[in-house]
C-alpha atoms as a PDB file:
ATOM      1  CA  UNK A   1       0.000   0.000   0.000  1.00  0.00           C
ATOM      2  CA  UNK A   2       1.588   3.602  -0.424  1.00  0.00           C
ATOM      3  CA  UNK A   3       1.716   5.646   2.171  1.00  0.00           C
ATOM      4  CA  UNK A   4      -0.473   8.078   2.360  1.00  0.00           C
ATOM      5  CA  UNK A   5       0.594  11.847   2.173  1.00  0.00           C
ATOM      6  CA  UNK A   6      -2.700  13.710   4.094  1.00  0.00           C
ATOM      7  CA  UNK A   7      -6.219  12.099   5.378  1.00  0.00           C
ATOM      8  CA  UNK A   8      -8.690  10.757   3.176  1.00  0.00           C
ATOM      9  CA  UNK A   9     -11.415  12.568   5.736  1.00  0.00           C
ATOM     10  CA  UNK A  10     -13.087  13.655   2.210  1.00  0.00           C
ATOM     11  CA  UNK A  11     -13.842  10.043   1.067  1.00  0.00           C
ATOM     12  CA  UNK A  12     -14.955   8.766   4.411  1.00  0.00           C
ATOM     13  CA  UNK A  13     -17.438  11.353   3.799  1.00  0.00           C
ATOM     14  CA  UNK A  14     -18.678  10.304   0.713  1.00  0.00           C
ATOM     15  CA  UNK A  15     -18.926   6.916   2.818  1.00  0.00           C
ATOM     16  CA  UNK A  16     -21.469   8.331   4.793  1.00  0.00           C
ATOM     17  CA  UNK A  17     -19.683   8.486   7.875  1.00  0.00           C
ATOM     18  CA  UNK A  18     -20.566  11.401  10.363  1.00  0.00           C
ATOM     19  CA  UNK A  19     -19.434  14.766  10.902  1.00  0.00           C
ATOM     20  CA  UNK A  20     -18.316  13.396  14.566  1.00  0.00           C
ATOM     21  CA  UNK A  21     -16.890  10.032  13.740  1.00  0.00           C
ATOM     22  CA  UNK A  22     -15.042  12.495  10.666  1.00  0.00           C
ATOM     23  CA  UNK A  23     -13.534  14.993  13.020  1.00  0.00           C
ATOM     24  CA  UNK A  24     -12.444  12.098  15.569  1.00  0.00           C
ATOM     25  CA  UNK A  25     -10.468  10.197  12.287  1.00  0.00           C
ATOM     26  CA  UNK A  26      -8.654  13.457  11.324  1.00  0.00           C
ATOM     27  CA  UNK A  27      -7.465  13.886  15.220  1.00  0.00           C
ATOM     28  CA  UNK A  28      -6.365  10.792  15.184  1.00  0.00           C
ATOM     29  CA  UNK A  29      -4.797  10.377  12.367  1.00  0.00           C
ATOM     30  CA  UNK A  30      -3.030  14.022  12.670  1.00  0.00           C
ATOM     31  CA  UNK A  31      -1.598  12.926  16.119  1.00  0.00           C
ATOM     32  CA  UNK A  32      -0.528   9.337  14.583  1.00  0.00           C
ATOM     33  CA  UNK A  33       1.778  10.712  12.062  1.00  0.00           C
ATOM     34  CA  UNK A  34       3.215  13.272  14.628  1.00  0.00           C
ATOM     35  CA  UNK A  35       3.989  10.594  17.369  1.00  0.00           C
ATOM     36  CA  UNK A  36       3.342   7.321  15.940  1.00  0.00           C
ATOM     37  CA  UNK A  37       0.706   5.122  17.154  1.00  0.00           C
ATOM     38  CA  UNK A  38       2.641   3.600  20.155  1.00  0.00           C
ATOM     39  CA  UNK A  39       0.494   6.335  22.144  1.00  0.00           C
ATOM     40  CA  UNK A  40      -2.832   6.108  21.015  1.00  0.00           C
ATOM     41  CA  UNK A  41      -5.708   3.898  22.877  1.00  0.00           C
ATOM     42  CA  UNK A  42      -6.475   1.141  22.324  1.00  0.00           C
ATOM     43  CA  UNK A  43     -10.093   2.215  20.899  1.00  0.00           C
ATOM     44  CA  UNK A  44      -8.211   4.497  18.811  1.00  0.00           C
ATOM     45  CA  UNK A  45      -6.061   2.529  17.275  1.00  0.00           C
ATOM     46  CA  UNK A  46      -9.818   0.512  16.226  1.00  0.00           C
ATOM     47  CA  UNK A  47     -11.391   3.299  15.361  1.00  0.00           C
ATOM     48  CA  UNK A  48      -8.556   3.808  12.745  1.00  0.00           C
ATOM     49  CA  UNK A  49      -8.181   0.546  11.278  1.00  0.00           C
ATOM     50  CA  UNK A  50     -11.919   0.344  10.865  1.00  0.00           C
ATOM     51  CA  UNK A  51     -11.276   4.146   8.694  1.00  0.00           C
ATOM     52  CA  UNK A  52      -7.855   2.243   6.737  1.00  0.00           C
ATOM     53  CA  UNK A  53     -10.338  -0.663   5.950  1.00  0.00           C
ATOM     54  CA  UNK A  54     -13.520   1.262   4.576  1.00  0.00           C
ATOM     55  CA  UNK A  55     -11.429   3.284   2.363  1.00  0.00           C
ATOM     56  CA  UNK A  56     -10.347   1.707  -0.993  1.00  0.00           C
ATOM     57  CA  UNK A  57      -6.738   1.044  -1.330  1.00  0.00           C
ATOM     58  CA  UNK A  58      -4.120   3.237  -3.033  1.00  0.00           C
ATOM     59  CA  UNK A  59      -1.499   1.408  -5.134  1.00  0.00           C
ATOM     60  CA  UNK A  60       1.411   2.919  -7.035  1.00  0.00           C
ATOM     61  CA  UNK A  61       1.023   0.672 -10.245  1.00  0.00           C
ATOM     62  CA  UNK A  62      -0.122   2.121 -12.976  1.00  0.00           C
ATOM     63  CA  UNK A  63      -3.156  -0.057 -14.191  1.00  0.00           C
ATOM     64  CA  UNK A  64      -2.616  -2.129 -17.441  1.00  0.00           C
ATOM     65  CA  UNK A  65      -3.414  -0.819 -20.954  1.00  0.00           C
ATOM     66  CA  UNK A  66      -4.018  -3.495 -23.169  1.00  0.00           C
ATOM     67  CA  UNK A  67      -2.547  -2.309 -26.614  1.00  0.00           C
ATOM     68  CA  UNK A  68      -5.120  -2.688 -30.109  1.00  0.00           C
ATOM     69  CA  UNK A  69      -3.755  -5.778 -32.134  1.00  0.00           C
ATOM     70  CA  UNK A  70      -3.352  -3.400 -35.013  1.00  0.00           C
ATOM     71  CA  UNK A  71      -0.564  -2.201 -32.758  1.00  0.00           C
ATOM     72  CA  UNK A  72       1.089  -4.745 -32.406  1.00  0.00           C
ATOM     73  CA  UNK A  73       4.622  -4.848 -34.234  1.00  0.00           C
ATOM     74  CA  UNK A  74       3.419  -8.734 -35.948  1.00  0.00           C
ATOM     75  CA  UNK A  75       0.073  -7.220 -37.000  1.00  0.00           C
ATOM     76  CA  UNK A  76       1.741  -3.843 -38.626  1.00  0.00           C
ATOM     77  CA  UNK A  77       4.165  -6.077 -39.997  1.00  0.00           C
ATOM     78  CA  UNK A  78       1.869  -8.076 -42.711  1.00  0.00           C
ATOM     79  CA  UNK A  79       0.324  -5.014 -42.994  1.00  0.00           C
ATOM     80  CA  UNK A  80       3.380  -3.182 -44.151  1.00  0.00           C
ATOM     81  CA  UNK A  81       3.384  -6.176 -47.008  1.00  0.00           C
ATOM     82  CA  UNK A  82      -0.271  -6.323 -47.909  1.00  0.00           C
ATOM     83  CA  UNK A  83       0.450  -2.533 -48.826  1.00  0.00           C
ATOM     84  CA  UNK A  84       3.738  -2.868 -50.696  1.00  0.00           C
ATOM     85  CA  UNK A  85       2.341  -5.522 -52.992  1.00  0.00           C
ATOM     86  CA  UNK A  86      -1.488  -3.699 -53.918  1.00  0.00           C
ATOM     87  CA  UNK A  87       0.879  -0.995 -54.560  1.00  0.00           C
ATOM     88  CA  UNK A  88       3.186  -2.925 -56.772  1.00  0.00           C
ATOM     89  CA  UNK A  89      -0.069  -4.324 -58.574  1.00  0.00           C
ATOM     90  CA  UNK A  90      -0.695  -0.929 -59.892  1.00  0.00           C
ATOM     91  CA  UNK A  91       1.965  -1.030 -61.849  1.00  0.00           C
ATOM     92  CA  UNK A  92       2.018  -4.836 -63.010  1.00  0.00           C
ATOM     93  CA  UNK A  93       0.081  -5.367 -66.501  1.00  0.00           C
ATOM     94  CA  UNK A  94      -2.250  -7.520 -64.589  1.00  0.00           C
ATOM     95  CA  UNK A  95      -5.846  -8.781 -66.310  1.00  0.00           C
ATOM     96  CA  UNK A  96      -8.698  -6.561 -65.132  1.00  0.00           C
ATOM     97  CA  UNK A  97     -10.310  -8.039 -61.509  1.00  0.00           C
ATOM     98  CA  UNK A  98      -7.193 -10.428 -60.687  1.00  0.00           C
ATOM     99  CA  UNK A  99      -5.457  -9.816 -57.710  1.00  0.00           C
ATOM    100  CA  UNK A 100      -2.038 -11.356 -56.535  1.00  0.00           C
ATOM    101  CA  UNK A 101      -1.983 -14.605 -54.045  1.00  0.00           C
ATOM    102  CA  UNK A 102       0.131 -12.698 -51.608  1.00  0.00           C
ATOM    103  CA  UNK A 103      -2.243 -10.311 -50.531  1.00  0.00           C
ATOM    104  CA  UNK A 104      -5.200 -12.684 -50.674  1.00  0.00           C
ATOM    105  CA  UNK A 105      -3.350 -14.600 -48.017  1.00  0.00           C
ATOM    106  CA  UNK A 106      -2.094 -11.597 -45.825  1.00  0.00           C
ATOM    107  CA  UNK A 107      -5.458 -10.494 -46.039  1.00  0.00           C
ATOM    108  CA  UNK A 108      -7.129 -13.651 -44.726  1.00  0.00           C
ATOM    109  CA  UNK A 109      -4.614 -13.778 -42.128  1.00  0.00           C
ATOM    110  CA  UNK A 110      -5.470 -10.279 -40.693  1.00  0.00           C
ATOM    111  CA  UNK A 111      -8.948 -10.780 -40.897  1.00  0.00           C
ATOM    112  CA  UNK A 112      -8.374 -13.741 -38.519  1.00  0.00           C
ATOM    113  CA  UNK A 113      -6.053 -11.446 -35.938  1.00  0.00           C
ATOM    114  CA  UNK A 114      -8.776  -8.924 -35.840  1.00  0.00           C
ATOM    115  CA  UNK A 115     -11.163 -11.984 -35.243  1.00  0.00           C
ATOM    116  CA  UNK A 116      -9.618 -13.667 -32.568  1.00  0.00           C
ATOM    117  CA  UNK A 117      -7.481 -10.954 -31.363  1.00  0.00           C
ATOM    118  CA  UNK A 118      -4.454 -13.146 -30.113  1.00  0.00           C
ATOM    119  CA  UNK A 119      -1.735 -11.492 -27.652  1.00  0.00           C
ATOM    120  CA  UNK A 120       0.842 -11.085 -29.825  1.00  0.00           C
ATOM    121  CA  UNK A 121       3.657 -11.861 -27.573  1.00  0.00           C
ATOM    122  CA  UNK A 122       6.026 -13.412 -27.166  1.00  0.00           C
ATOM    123  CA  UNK A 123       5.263 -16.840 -27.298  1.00  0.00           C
ATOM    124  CA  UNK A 124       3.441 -15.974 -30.373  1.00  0.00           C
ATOM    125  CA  UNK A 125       5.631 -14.618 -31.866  1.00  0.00           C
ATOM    126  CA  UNK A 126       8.205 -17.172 -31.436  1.00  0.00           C
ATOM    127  CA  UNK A 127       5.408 -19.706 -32.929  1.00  0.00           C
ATOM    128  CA  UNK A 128       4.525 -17.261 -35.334  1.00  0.00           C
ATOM    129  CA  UNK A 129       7.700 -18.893 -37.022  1.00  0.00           C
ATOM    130  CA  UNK A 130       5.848 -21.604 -38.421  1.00  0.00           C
ATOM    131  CA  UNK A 131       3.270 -19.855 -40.308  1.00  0.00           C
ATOM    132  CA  UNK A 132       6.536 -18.799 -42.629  1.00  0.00           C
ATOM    133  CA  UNK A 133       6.807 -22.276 -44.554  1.00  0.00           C
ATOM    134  CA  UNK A 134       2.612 -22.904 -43.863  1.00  0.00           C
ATOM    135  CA  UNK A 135       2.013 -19.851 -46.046  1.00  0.00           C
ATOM    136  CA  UNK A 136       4.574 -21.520 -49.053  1.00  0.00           C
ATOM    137  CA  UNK A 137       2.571 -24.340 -48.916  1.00  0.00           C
ATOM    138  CA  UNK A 138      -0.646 -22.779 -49.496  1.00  0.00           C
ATOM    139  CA  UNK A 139       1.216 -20.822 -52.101  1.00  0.00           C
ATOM    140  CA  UNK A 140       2.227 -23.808 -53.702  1.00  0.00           C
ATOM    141  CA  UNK A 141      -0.777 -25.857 -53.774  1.00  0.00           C
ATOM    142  CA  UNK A 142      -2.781 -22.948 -55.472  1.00  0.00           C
ATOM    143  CA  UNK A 143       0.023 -22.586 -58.488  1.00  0.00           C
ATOM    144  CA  UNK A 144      -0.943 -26.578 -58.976  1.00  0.00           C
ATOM    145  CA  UNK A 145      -4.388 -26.369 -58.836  1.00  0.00           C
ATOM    146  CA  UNK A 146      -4.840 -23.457 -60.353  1.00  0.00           C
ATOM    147  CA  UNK A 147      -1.793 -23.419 -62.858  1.00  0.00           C
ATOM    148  CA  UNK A 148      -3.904 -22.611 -65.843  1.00  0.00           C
ATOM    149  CA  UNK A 149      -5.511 -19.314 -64.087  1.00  0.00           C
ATOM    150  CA  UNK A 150      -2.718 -18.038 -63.447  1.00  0.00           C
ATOM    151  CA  UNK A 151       0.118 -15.464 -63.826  1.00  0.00           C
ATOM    152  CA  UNK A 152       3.387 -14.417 -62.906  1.00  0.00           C
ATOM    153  CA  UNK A 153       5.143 -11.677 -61.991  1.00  0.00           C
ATOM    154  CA  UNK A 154       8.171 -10.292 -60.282  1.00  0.00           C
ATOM    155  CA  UNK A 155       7.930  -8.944 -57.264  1.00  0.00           C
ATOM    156  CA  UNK A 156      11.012  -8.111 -54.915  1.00  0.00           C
ATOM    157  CA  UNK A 157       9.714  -9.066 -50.919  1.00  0.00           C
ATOM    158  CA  UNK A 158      12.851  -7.751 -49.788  1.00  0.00           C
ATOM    159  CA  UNK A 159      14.283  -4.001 -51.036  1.00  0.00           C
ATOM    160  CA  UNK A 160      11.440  -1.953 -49.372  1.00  0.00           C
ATOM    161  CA  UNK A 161      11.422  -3.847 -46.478  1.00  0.00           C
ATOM    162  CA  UNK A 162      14.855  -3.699 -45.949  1.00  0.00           C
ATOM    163  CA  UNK A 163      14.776   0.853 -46.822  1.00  0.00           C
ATOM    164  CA  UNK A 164      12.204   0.484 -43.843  1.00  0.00           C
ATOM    165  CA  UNK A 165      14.148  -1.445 -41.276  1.00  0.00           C
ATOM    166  CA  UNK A 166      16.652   1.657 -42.172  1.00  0.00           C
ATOM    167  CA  UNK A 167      14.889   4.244 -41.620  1.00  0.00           C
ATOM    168  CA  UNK A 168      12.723   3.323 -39.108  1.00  0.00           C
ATOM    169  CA  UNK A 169      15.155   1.400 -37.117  1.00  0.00           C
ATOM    170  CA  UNK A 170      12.726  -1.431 -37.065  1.00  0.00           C
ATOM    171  CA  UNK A 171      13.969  -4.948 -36.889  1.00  0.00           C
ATOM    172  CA  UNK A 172      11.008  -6.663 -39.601  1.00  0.00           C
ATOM    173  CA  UNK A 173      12.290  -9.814 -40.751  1.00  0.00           C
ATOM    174  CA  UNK A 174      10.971 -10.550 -44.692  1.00  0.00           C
ATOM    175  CA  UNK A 175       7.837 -12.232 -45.030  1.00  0.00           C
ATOM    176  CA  UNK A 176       9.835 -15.034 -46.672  1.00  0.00           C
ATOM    177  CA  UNK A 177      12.538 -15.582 -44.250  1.00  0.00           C
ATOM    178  CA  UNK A 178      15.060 -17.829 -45.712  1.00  0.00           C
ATOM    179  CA  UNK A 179      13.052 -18.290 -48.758  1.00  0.00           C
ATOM    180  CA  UNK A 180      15.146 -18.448 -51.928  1.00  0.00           C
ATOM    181  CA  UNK A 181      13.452 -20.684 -54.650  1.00  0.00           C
ATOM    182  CA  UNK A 182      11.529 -18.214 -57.045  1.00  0.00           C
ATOM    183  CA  UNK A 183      12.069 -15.568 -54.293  1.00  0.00           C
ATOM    184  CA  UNK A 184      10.835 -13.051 -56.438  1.00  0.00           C
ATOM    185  CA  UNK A 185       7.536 -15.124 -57.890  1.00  0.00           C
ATOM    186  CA  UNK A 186       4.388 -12.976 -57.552  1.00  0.00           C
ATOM    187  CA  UNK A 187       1.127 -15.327 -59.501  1.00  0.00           C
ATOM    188  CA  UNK A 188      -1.757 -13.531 -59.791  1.00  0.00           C
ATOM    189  CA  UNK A 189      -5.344 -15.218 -60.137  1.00  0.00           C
ATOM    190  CA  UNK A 190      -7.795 -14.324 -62.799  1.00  0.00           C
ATOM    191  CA  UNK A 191     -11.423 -13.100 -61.681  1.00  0.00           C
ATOM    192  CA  UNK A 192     -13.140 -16.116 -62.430  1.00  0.00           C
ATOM    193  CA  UNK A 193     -11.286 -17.896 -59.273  1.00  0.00           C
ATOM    194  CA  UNK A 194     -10.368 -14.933 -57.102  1.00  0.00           C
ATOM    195  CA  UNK A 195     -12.951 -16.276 -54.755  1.00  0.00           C
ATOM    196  CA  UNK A 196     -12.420 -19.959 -54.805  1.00  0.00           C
ATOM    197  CA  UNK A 197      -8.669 -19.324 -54.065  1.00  0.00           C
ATOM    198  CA  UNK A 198      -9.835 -16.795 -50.902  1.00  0.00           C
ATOM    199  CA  UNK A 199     -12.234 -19.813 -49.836  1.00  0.00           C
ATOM    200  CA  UNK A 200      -9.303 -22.362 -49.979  1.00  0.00           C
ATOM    201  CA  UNK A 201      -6.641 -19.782 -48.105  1.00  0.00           C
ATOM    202  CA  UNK A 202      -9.437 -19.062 -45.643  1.00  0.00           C
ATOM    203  CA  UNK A 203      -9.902 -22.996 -44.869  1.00  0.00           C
ATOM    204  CA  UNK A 204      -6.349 -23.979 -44.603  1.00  0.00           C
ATOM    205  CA  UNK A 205      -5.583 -20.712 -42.502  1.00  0.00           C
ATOM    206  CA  UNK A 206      -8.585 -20.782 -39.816  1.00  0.00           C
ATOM    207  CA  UNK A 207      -7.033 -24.211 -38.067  1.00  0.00           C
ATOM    208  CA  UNK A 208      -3.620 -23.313 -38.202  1.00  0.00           C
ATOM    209  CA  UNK A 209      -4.294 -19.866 -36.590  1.00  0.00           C
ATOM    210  CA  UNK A 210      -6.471 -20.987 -33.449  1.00  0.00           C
ATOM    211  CA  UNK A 211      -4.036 -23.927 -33.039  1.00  0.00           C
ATOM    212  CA  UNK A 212      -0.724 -22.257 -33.501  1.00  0.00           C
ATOM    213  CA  UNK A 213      -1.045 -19.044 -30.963  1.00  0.00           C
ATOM    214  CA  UNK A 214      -0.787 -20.150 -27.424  1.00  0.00           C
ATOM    215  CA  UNK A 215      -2.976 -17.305 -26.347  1.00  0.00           C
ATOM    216  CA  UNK A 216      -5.485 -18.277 -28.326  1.00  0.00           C
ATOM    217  CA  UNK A 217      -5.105 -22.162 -26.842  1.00  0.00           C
ATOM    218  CA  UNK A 218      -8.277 -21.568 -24.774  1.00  0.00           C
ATOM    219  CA  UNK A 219     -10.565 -19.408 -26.546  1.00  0.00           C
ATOM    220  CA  UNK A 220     -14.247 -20.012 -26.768  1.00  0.00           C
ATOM    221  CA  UNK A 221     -14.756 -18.010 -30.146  1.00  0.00           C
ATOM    222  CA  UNK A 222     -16.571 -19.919 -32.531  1.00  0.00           C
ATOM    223  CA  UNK A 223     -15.041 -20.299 -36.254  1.00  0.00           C
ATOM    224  CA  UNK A 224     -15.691 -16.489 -37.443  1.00  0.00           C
ATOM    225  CA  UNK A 225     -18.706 -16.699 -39.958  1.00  0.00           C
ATOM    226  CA  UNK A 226     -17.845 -16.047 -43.786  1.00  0.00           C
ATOM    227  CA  UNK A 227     -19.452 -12.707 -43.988  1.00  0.00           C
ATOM    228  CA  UNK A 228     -17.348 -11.334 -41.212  1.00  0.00           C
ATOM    229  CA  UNK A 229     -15.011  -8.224 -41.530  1.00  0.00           C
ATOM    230  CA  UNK A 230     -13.771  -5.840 -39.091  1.00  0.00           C
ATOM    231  CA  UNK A 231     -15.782  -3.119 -37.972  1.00  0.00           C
ATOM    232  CA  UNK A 232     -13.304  -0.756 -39.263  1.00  0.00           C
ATOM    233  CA  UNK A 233     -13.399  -2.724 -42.966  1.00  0.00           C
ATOM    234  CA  UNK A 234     -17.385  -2.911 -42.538  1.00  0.00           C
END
């Protein structure tokens, strides 16, 4: 408890306590911090501790604030990507209505952070890890079954991120960490199967999210329905 600096007669009064019982604390508790309460009666030294215990306590932490997941250095992080790549679409020679992989995926993943909302630290970060080879193999799997719908361009993951890092003095690691087999492979899918792809990211992603955090190892949230977006998207 910290100590306190001057009585609290004030609050005792919004307590309800009397104008006698309020002039009796503030003697007491005047003489108290003069000479201690070696002195005092033993009623007084009641009458006191029955004032210390109606009063809430004072503590000298500063209550928790619990930081917005679009905060969070992992969430800005795949948002710093999802940005750099519709940007670099406006530039690509791509088919009207098709739309890159990438951000298809980083999208779906977001959507499922601003679902579930997990911590973000630490430990999920660390885990975090794993999603880096996961999101290859979704990758992967749509250029197969989807080979003839689609196209592909260059796209360099690293150069901006790396101009960032710099002059932000941040310490992103590329969204293809240690990835060096068509490293600079961006397909894009046609209109006609935009939405099937988003459908088969958004099954093999929902799983892998709730079971990979370990903050999210207990969560009651039901599987988000398909219509959902964040408010802020709505």
């Amino acid at each position: 408890m910290a100590k306190e600096l001057t009585h609290r007669a004030s609050e005792l009064k919004v307590l309800g306590w009397s104008q006698q019982d309020l002039a009796r604390y503030i003697d007491l508790w005047d003489y108290r911090q003069r000479w201690g309460a070696i002195n005092l009666e033993r009623e007084d030294r009641q009458f006191l501790r029955k004032a210390e215990l109606a009063l809430p306590v004072i503590t000298t932490s500063k209550p928790s604030v619990k930081k917005p997941i679009k905060e969070k250095s992992y969430y800005c992080r795949l948002v710093f990507f999802l940005n750099q790549m519709k940007e670099a679409e406006e530039s690509l020679e791509m088919p009207s209505s098709s739309k890159g992989l990438w951000p298809i995926l980083l999208e779906e993943e977001l959507r499922l952070l601003d679902y579930y909302e997990p911590v973000l630290g630490l430990p999920d970060t660390l885990k975090s890890k794993l999603l880096i080879p996961f999101r290859e193999q979704v990758i992967s799997a749509l250029l197969v079954d989807f080979k003839d719908s689609v196209l592909s361009f260059d796209f360099d993951f690293n150069t901006a991120l790396d101009t960032f890092n710099l002059t932000e003095k941040k310490k992103w690691q590329p969204l293809r960490d240690g990835i060096e087999k068509d490293e600079k492979l961006y397909p894009v899918i046609d209109a006609d199967h935009l939405a099937e792809c988003r459908t088969y990211i958004r099954n093999e992603l929902l799983p892998k999210i709730r079971d990979l955090f370990p903050s999210l190892a207990e969560t009651s949230k039901p599987n988000p329905p398909d219509e959902w977006i964040p408010e802020s998207k709505s």
